[in-house]
Protein backbone atom coordinates (compact mmCIF):
# COMPACT_ATOMS: atom_id res chain seq x y z
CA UNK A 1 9.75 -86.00 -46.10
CA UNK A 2 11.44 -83.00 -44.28
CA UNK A 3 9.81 -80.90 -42.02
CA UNK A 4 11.23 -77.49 -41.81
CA UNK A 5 8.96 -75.82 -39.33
CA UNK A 6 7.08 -77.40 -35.98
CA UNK A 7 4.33 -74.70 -35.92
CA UNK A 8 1.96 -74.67 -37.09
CA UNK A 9 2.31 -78.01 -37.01
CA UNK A 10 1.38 -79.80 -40.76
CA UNK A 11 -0.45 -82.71 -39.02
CA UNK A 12 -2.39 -83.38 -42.50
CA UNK A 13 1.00 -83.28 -44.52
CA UNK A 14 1.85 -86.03 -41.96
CA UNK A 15 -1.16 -88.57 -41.82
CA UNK A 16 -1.40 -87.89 -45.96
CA UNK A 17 2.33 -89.39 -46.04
CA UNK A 18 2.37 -91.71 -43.90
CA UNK A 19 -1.02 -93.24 -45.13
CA UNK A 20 0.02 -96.94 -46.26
CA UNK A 21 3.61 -96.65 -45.32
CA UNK A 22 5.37 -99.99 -43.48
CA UNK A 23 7.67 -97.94 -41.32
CA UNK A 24 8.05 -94.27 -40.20
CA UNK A 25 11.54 -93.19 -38.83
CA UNK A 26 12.53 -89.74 -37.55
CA UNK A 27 15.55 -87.73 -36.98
CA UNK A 28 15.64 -85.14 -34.43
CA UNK A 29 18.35 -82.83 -33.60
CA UNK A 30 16.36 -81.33 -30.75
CA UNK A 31 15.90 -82.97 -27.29
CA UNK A 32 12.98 -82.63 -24.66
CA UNK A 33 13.77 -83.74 -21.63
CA UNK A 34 11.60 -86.91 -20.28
CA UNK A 35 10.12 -87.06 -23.80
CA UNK A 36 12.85 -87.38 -26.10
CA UNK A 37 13.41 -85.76 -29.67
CA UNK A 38 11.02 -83.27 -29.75
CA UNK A 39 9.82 -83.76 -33.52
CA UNK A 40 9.24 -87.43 -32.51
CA UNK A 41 7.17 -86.64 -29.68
CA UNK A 42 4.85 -85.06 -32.29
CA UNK A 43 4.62 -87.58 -34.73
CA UNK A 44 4.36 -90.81 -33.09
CA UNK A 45 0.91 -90.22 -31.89
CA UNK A 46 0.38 -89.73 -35.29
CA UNK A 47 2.05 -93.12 -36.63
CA UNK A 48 -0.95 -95.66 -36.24
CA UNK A 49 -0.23 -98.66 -34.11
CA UNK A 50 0.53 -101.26 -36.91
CA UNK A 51 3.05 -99.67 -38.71
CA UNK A 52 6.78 -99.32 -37.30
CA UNK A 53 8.08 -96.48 -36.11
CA UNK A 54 11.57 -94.97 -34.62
CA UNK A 55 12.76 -91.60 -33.16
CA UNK A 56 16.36 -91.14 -33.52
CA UNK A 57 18.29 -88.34 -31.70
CA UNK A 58 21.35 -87.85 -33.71
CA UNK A 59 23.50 -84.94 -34.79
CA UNK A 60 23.98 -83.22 -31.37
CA UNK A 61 26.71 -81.81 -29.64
CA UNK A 62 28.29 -80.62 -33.28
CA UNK A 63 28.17 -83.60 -34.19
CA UNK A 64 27.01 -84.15 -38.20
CA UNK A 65 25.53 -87.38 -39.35
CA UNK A 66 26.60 -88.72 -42.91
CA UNK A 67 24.98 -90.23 -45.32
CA UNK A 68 26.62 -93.25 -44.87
CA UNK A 69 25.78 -93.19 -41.19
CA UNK A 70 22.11 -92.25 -41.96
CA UNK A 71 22.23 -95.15 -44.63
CA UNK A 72 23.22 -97.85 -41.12
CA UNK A 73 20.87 -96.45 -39.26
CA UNK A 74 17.78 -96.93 -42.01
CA UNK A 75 19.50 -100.53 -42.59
CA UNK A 76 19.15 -101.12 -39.03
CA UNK A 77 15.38 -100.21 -38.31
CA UNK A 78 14.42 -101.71 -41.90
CA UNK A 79 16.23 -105.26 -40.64
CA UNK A 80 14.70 -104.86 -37.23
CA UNK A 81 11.34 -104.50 -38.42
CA UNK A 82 11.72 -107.30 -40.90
CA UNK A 83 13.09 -109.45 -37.78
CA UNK A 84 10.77 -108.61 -35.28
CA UNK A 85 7.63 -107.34 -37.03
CA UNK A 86 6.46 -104.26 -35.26
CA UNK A 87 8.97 -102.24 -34.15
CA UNK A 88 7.84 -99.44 -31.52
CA UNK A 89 10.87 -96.94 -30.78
CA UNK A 90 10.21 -93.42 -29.55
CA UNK A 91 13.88 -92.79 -28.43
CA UNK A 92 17.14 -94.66 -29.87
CA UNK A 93 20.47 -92.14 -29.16
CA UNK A 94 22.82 -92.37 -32.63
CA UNK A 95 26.54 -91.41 -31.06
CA UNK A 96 28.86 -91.68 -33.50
CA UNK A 97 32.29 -92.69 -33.01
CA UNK A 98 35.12 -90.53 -32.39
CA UNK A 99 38.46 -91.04 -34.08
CA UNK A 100 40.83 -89.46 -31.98
């Protein structure tokens, strides 16, 4: 799902989608300071407390994510929760390295 616009905020598009859903992970672009990506913020009190769910700040600073990169970091959170069973991340910082 992509959100395009924060509000009003489509809290029923949400719950509808992630109704019956093992894992919920979200990219943010935007930071909050003390509370982390700001789209994140919104969502995870939406996420019930049995399913799995990530906020991942990535993109910033000019910095573009590729799909390969976005690809990683689904592998990662889909192993983690299949390793650990719930998985309960509101803030996980994607830098990406820098070939210089």
């Amino acid at each position: 799902m992509r959100i395009r616009y924060i509000r009003p905020f489509p809290e029923e598009d949400i719950t509808g989608w992630i109704n019956g859903v093992k894992g919920v992970i979200v990219f943010d672009r935007d930071y909050s300071v003390g509370m982390g990506g700001v789209l994140a913020s919104e969502i995870s009190g939406l996420v019930p407390s049995n399913i799995s769910f990530e906020g991942v700040l990535a993109g910033l600073g000019g910095f573009d994510v590729s799909a390969d990169e976005f690809k990683v970091i689904m592998k990662d959170f889909l192993d983690k929760s299949e390793r650990e069973g719930l998985v309960r991340v509101r803030k996980y910082w994607y830098i990406p390295k820098i070939e210089r």
